[in-house]
N, C-alpha and C. Protein backbone atom coordinates (compact mmCIF):
# COMPACT_ATOMS: atom_id res chain seq x y z
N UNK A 1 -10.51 -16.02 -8.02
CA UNK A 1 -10.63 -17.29 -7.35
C UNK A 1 -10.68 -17.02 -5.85
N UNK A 2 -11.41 -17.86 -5.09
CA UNK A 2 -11.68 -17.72 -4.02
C UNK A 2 -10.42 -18.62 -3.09
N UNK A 3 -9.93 -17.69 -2.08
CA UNK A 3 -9.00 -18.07 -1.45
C UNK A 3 -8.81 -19.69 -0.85
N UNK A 4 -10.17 -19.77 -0.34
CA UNK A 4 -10.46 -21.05 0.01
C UNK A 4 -9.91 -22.10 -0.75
N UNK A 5 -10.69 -22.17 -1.87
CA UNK A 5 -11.03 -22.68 -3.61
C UNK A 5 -8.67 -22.68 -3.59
N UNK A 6 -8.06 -22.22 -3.44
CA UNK A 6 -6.82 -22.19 -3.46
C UNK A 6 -6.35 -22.46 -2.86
N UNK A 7 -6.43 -22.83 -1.20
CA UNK A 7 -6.24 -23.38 -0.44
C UNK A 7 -6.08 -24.88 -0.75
N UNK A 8 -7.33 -25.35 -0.88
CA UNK A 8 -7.77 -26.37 -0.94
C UNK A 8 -7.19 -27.30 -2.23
N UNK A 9 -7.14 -26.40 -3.43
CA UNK A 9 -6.02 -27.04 -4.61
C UNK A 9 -4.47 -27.03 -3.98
N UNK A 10 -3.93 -26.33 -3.21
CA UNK A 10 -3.05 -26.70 -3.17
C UNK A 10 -2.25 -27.69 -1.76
N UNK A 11 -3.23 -27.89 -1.15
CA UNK A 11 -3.31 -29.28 -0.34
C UNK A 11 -3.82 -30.66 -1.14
N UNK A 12 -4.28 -30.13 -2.30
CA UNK A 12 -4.21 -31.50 -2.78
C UNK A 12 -3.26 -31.56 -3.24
N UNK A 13 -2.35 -31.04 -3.81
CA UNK A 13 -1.27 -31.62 -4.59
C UNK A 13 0.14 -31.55 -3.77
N UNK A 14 -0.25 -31.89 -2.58
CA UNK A 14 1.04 -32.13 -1.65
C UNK A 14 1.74 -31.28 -0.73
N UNK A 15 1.33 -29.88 -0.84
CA UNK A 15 1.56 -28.58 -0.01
C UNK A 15 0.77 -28.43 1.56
N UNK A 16 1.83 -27.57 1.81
CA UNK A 16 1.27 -27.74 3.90
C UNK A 16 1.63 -26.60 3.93
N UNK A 17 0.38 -25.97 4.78
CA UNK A 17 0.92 -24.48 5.69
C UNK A 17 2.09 -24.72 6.58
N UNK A 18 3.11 -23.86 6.64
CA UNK A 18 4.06 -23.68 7.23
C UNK A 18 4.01 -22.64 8.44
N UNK A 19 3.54 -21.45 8.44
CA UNK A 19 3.96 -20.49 9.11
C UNK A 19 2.76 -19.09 8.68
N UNK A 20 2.25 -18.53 9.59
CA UNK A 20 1.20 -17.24 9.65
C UNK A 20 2.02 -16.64 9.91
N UNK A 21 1.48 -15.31 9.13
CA UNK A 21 2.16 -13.86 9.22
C UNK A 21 1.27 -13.02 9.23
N UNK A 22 1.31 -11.64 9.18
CA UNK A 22 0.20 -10.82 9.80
C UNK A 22 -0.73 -10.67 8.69
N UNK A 23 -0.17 -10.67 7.16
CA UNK A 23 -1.00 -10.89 6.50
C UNK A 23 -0.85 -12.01 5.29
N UNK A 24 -0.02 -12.80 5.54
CA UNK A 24 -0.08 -13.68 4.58
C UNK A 24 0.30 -15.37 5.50
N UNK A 25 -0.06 -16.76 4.63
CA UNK A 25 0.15 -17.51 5.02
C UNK A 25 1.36 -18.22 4.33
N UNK A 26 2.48 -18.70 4.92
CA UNK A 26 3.68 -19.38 4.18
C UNK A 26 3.27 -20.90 3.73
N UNK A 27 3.18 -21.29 2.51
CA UNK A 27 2.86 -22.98 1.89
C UNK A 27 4.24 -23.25 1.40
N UNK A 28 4.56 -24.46 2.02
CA UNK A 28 5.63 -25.17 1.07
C UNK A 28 5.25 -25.95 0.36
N UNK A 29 6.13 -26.70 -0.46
CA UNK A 29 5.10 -28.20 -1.18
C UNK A 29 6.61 -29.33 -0.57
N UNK A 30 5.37 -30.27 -0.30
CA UNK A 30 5.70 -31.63 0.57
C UNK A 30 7.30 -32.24 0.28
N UNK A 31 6.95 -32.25 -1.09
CA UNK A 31 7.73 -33.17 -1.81
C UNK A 31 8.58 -32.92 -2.61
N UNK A 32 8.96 -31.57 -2.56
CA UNK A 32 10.05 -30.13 -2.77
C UNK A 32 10.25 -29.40 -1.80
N UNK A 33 11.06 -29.61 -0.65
CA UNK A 33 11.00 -27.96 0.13
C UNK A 33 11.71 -27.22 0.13
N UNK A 34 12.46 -27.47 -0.98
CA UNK A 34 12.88 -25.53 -0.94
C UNK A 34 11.81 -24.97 -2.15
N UNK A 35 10.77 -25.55 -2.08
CA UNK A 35 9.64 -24.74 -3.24
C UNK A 35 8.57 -23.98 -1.98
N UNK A 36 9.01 -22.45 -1.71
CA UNK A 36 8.22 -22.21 -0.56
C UNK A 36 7.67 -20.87 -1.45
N UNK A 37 6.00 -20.36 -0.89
CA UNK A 37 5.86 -19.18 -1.36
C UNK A 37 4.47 -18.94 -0.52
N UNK A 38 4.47 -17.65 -0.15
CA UNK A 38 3.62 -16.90 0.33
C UNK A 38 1.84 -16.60 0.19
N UNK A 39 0.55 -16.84 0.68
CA UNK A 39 -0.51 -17.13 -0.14
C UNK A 39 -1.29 -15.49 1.11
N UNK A 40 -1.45 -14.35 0.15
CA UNK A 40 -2.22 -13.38 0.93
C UNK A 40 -3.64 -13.62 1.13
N UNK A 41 -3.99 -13.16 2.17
CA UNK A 41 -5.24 -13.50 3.09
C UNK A 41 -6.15 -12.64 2.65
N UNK A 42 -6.33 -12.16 1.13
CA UNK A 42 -8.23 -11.94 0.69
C UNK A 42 -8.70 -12.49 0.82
N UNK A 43 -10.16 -11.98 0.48
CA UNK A 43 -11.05 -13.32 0.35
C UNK A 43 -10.89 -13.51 -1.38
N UNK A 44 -10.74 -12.71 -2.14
CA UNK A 44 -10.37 -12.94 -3.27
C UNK A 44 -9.21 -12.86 -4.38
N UNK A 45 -8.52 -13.83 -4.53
CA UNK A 45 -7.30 -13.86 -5.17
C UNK A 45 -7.16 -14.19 -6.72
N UNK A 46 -6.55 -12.72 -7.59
CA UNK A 46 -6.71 -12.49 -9.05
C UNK A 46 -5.69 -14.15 -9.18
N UNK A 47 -6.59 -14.28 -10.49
CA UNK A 47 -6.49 -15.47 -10.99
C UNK A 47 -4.58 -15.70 -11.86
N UNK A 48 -4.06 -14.86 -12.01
CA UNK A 48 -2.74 -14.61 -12.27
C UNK A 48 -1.99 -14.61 -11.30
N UNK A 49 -2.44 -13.95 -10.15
CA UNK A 49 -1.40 -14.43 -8.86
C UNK A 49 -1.58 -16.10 -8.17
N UNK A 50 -2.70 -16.72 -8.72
CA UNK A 50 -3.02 -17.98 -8.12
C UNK A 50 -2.66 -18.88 -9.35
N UNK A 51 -2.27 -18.60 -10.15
CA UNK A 51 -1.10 -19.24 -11.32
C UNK A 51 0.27 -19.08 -10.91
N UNK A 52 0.40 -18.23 -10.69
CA UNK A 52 2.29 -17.48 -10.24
C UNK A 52 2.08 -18.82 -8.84
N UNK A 53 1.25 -18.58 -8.08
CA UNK A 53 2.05 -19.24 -6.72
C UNK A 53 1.71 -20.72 -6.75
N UNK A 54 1.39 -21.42 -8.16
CA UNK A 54 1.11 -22.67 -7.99
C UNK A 54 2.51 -23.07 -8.79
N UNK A 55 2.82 -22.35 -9.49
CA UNK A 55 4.01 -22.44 -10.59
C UNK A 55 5.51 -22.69 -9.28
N UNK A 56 5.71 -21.10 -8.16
CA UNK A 56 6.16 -20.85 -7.30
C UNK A 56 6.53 -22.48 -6.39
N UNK A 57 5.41 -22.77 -6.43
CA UNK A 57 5.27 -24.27 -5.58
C UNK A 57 5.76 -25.53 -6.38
N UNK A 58 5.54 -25.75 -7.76
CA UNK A 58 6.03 -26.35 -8.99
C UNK A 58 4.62 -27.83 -8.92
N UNK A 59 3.07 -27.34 -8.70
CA UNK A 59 2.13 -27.90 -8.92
C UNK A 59 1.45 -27.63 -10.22
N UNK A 60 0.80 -28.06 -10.64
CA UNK A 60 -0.94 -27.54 -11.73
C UNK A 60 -1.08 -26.14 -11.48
N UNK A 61 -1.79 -25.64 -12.98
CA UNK A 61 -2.47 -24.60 -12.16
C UNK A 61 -3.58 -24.70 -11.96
N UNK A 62 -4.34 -23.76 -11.35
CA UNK A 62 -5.96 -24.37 -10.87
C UNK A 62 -6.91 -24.54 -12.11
N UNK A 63 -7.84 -24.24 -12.28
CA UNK A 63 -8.57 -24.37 -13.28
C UNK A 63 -9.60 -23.41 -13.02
């Protein structure tokens, strides 16, 4: 899945960038915050780690 493509699912379901790091970006979700987890800066992210960090967040997973 394309990083973007993951980005973008998980601003819909209520999550906000928090904080850049040298290589990863910190997402919390809105409407839980102590549900925080880390999203690395490929351009392509295996489809098992973009399950783990939607779970991490307590959203859907993508499709």
């Amino acid at each position: 899945m394309k990083r973007r493509e993951l980005i973008r699912h998980l601003e819909r379901f209520g999550c906000a960038l928090v904080d850049e790091g040298a290589k990863h970006s910190k997402y919390v979700n809105l409407a839980d915050p102590r549900r925080v987890t880390t999203v690395p800066r490929h351009t392509e992210i295996a489809d098992l780690l973009a399950r783990k960090i939607c779970r991490q967040l307590g959203i859907p997973d993508p499709k």
